[in-house]
Protein backbone atom coordinates (compact mmCIF):
# COMPACT_ATOMS: atom_id res chain seq x y z
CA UNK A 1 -3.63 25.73 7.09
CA UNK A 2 -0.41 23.68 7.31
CA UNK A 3 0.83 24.64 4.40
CA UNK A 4 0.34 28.65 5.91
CA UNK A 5 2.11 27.56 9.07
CA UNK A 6 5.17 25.92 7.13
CA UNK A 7 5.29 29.10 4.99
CA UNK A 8 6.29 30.98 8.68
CA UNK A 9 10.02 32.15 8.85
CA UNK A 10 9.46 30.92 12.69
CA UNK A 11 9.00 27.26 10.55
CA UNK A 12 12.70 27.11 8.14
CA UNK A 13 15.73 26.37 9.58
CA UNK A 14 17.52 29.06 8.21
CA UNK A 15 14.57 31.65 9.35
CA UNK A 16 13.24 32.58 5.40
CA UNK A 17 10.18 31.86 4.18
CA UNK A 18 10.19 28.65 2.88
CA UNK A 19 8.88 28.15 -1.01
CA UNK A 20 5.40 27.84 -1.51
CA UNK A 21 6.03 24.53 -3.51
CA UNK A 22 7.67 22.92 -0.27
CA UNK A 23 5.46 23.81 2.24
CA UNK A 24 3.07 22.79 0.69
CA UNK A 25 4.30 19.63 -0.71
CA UNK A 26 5.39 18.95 3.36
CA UNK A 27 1.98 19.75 4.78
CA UNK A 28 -0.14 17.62 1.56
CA UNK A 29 2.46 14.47 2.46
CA UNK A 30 1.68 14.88 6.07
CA UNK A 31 -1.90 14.99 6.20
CA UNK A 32 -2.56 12.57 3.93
CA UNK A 33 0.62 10.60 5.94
CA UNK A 34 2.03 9.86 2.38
CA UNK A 35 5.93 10.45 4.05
CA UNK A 36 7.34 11.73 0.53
CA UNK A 37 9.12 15.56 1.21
CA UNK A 38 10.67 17.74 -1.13
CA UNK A 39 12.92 18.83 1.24
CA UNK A 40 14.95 17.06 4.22
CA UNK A 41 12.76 16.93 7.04
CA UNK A 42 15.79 16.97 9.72
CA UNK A 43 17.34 20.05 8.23
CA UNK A 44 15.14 21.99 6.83
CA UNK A 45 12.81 22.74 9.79
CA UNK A 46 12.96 24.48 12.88
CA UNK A 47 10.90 22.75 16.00
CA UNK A 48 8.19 24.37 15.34
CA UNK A 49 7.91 23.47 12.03
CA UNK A 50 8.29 19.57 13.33
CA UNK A 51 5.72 20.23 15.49
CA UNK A 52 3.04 21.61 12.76
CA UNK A 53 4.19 18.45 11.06
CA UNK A 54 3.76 15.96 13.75
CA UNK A 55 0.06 17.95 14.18
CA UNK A 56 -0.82 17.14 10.84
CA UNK A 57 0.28 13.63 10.74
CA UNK A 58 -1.83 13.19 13.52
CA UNK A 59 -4.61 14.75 11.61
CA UNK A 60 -4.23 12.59 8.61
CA UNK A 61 -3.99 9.44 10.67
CA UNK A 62 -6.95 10.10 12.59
CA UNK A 63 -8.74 10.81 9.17
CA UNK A 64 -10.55 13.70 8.30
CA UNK A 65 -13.76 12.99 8.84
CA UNK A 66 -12.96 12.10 12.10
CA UNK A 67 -11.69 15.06 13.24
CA UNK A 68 -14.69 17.14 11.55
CA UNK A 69 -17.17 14.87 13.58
CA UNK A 70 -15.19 15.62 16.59
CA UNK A 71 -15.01 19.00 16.09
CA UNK A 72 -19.21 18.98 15.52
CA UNK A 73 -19.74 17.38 18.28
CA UNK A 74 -17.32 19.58 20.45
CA UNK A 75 -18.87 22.20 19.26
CA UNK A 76 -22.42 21.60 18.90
CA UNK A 77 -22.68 19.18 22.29
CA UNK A 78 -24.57 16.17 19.84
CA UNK A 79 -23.88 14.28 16.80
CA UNK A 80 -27.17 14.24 14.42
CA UNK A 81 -28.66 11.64 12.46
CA UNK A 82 -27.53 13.13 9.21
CA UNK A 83 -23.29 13.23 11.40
CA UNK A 84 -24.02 9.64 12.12
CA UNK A 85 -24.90 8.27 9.08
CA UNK A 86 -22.06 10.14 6.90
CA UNK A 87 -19.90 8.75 9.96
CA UNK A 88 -21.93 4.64 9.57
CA UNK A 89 -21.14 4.98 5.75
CA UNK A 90 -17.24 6.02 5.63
CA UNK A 91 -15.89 5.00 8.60
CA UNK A 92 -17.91 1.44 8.97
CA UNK A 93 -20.12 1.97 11.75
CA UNK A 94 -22.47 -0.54 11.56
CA UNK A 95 -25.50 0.37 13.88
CA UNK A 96 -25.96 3.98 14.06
CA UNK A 97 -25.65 3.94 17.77
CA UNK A 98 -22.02 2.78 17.86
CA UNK A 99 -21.21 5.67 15.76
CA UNK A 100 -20.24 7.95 18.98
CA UNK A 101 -18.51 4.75 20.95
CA UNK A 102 -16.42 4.03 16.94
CA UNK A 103 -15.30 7.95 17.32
CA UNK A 104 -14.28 7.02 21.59
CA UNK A 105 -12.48 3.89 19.91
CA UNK A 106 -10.58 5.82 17.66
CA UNK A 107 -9.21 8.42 19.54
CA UNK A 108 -8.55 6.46 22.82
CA UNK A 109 -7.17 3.74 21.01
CA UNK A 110 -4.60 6.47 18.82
CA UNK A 111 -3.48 7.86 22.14
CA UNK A 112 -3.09 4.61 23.96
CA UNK A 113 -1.06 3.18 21.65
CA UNK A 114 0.74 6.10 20.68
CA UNK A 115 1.30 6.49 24.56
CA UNK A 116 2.84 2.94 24.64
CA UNK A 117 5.00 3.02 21.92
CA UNK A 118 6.69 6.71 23.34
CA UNK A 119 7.20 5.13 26.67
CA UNK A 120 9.03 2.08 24.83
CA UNK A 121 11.08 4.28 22.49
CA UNK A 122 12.16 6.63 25.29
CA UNK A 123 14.70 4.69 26.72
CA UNK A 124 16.73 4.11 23.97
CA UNK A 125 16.13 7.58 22.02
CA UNK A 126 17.57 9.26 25.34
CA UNK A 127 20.31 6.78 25.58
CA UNK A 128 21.57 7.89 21.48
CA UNK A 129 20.12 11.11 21.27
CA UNK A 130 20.36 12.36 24.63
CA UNK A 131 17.80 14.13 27.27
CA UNK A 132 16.59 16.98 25.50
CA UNK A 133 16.11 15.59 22.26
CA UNK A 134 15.52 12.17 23.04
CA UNK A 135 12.13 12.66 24.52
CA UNK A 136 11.04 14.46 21.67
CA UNK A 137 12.23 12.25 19.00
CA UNK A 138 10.47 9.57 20.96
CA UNK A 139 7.31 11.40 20.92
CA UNK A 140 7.76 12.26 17.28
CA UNK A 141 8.80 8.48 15.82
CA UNK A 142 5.98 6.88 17.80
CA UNK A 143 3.57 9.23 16.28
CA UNK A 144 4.79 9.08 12.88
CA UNK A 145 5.41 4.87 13.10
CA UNK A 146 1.42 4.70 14.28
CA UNK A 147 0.22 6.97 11.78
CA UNK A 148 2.33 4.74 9.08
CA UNK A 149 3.89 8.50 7.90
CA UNK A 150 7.20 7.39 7.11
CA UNK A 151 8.90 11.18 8.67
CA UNK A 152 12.13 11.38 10.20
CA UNK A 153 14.08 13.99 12.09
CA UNK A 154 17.58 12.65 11.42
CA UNK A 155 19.40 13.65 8.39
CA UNK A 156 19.69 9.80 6.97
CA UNK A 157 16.43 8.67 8.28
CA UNK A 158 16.54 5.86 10.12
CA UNK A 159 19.75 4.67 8.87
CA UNK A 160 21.68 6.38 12.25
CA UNK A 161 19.50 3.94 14.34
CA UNK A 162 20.47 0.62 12.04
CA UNK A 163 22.45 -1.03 14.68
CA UNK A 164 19.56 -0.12 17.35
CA UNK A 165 17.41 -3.41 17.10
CA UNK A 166 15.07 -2.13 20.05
CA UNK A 167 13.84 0.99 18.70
CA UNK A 168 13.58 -0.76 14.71
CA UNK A 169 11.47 -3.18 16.40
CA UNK A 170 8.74 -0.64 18.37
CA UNK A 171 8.92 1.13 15.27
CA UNK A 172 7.96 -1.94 13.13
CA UNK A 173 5.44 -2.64 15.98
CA UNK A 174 3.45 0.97 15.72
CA UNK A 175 3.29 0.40 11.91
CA UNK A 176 2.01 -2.74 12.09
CA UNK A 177 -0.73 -1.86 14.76
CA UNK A 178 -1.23 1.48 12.66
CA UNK A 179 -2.19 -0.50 9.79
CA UNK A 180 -4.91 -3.17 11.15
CA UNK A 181 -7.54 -0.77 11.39
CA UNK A 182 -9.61 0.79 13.75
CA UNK A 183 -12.94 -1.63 13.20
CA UNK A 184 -10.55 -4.60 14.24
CA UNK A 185 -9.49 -2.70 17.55
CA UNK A 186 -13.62 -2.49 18.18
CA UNK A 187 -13.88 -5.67 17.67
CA UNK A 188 -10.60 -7.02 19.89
CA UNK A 189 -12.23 -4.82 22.41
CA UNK A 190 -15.37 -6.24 22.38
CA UNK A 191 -14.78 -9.44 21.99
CA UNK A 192 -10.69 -9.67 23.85
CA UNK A 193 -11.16 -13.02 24.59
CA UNK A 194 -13.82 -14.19 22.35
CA UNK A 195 -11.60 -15.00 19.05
CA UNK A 196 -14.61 -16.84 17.84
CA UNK A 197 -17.04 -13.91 18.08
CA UNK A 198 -14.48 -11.38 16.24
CA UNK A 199 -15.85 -10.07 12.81
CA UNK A 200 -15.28 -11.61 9.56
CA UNK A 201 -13.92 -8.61 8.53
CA UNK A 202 -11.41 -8.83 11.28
CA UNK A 203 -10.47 -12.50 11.27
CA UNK A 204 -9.38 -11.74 7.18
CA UNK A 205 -7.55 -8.52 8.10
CA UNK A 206 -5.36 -10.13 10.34
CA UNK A 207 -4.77 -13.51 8.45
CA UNK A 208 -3.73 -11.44 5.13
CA UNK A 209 -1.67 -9.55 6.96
CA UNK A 210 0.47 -12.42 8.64
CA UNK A 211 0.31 -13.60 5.37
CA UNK A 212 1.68 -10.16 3.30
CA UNK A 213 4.31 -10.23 6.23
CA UNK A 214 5.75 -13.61 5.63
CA UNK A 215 5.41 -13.40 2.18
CA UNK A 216 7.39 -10.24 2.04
CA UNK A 217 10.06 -10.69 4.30
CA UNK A 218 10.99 -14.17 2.87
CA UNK A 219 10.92 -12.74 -0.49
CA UNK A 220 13.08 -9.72 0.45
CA UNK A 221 15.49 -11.70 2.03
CA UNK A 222 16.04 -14.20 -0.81
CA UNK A 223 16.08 -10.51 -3.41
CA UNK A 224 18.49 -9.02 -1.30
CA UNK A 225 20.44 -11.35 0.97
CA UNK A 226 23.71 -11.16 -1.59
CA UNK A 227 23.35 -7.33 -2.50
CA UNK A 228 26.37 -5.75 -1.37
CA UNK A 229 25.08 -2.88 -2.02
CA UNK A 230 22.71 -3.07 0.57
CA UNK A 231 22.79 -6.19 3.02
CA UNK A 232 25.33 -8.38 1.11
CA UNK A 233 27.84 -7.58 3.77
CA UNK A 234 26.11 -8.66 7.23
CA UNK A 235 25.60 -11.47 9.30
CA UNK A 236 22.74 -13.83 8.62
CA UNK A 237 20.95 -12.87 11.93
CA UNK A 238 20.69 -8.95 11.17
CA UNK A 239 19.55 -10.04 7.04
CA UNK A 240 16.87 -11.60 8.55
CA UNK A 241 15.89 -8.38 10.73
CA UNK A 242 16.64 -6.74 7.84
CA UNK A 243 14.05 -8.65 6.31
CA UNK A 244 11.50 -8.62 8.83
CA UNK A 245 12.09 -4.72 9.20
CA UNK A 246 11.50 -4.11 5.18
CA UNK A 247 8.85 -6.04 5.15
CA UNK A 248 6.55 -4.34 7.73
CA UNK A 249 7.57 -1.08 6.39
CA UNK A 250 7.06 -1.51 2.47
CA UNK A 251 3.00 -1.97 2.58
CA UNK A 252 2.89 1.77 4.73
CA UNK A 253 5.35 2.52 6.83
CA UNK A 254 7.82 4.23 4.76
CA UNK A 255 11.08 3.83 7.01
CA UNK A 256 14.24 2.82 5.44
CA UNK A 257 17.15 1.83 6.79
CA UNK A 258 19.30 1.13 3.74
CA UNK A 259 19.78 3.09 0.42
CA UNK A 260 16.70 2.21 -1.48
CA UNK A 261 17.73 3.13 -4.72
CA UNK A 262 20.42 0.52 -4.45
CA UNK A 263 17.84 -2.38 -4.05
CA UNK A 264 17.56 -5.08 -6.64
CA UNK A 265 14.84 -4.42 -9.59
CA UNK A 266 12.73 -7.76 -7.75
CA UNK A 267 12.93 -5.64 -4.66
CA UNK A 268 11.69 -2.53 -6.11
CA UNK A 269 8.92 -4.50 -7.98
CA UNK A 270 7.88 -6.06 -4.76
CA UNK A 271 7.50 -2.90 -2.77
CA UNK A 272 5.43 -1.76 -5.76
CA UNK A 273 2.96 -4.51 -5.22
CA UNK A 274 3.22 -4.23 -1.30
CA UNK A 275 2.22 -0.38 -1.48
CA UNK A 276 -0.39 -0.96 -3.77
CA UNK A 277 -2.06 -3.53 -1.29
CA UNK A 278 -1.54 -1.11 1.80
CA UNK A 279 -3.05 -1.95 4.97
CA UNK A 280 -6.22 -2.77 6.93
CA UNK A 281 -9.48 -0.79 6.16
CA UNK A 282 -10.08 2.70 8.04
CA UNK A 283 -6.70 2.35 9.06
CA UNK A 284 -3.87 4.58 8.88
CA UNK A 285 -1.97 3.20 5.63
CA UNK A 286 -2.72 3.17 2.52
CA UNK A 287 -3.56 1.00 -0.98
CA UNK A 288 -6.36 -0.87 -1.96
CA UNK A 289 -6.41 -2.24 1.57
CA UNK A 290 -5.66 -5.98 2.38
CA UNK A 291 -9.29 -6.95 2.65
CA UNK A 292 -9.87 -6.15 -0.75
CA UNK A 293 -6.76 -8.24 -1.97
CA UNK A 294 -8.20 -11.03 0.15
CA UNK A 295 -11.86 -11.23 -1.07
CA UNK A 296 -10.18 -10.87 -4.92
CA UNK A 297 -8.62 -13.99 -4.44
CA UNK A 298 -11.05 -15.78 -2.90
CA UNK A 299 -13.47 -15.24 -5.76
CA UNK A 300 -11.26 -16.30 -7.98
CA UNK A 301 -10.76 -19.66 -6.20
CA UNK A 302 -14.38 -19.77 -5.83
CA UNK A 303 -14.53 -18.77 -9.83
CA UNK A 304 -12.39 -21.50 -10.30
CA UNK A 305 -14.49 -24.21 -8.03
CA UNK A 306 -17.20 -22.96 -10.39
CA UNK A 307 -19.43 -22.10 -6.98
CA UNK A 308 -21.49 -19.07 -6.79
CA UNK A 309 -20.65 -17.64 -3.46
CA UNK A 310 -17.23 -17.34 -1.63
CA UNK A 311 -17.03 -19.15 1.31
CA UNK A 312 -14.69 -18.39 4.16
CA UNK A 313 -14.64 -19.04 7.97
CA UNK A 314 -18.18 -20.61 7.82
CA UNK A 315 -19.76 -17.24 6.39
CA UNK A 316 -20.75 -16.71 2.76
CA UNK A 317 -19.75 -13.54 0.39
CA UNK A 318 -22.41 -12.98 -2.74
């Protein structure tokens, strides 16, 4: 369907039909919010064709199983018992009752947060890009930061907003929150001020991830902080934003604001291993998803301790 909409003249910049091997490279990167394009997304599409973009980033982030189940029950009023447990097995449900409030959660907490992070980019998008496209690139970063999708409007990416510390940092701030997960917003909600009560699952999701994030920007900085090439040339304080910046976006994010390609061969090797970890667990990023990296290691310390089980926070792992 995207891929049909692309193909419109109404859809290319320069009103032809685009090629069927863009369009549909653009719509498969979008839904599945990869953030790899073929073609220039600034450039080589009109506002509408943003807009069918921005659609099906929002598509892929919400996950396609959630929007079929949301479509069901639109249509059909009810979710059945064989909807709920396809729903319980991919998307983590755990009683089949919560399946409905999980599919409340998702949405609710998608537009919230997308919500927030518009409202926050606003200001600043209207102050560089103006009032009539400022609003819209607001709407269209926050949605694509969230969704961890890695599309941008401008020509260079991001790099025309590299002296803009306030919108790097919402941006940085929507990827990060895209890629927890929705079963650790359930449980946040549930339990907001109950960090004893939250889930193993989500007490290991958010420790790996401080720890991926630490990890990564330290190691960036040291791999980078004399490139000239890249950010060889700038103060201390902005290689350490630098730093902070690559390092949320290299698990999932996909934003860049310096020439990749002229990154050292430790750096490259490092976003390798980054992207293959990926984010949180029915999240929007990608990878073998940080819980996985985390339980891997802690059988291998447990391997290692020659005990049977892994052990962590108090509760056991066969």
């Amino acid at each position: 369907m995207f891929t049909g909409l692309l193909r419109l003249p109404i859809a290319a910049a320069d009103g032809v039909s685009a090629p069927w091997e863009d369009a549909a490279f653009t719509a498969s990167s979008a839904v599945t919010v990869t953030g790899l394009t073929s073609v220039n997304t600034g450039t080589s599409w009109t506002l509408f064709g943003h807009i069918v973009i921005l659609i099906a980033i929002q598509t892929g982030g919400l996950g396609i199983v959630t929007v079929a189940l949301l479509l069901t029950q639109a249509v059909t009023r009810k979710l059945g018992l064989g909807g709920r447990v396809f729903a319980q097995q991919i998307m983590g449900a755990t009683p089949l009752g919560d399946v409905k409030r999980l599919l409340s959660i998702v949405v609710l907490t998608t537009l919230v947060i997308e919500g927030a992070l518009f409202v926050l980019l606003l200001p600043a998008f209207i102050l560089e890009d103006g009032w009539i496209s400022g609003p819209w690139h607001a709407l269209f970063y926050g949605v694509s930061a969230f969704n961890n999708a890695g599309f941008a409007l401008a020509p260079d990416g991001l790099v025309a907003y590299e002296n803009n510390p306030w919108i790097l940092t919402i941006l940085a701030i929507g990827v990060l929150a895209g890629s927890l997960g929705f079963p650790v917003y359930l449980a946040v909600i549930a339990h907001l001020w109950g960090r004893g009560k939250w889930s193993l699952h989500t007490k290991l999701t958010g420790i790996t991830t401080l720890i991926l994030f630490l990890v990564g920007s330290v190691t960036w900085a040291a791999s980078e902080w004399n490139n000239t090439e890249t950010i060889g040339t700038v103060d201390p304080l902005n290689r350490i934003l630098h730093a902070l910046f690559a390092s949320t976006m290299m698990r999932s994010g996909g934003f860049a604001i310096i020439d990749t390609e002229q990154s050292t061969s430790t750096t490259l090797l490092l976003t390798d291993a980054l992207m293959f970890v990926g984010g949180g667990s029915i999240s929007t990023a990608g990878g073998i998803k940080v819980t996985t990296l985390a339980v891997l290691f802690l059988a291998i310390i447990a391997e290692a301790r020659g005990t049977k089980d892994i052990a962590i926070f108090e509760r056991r792992l066969p």
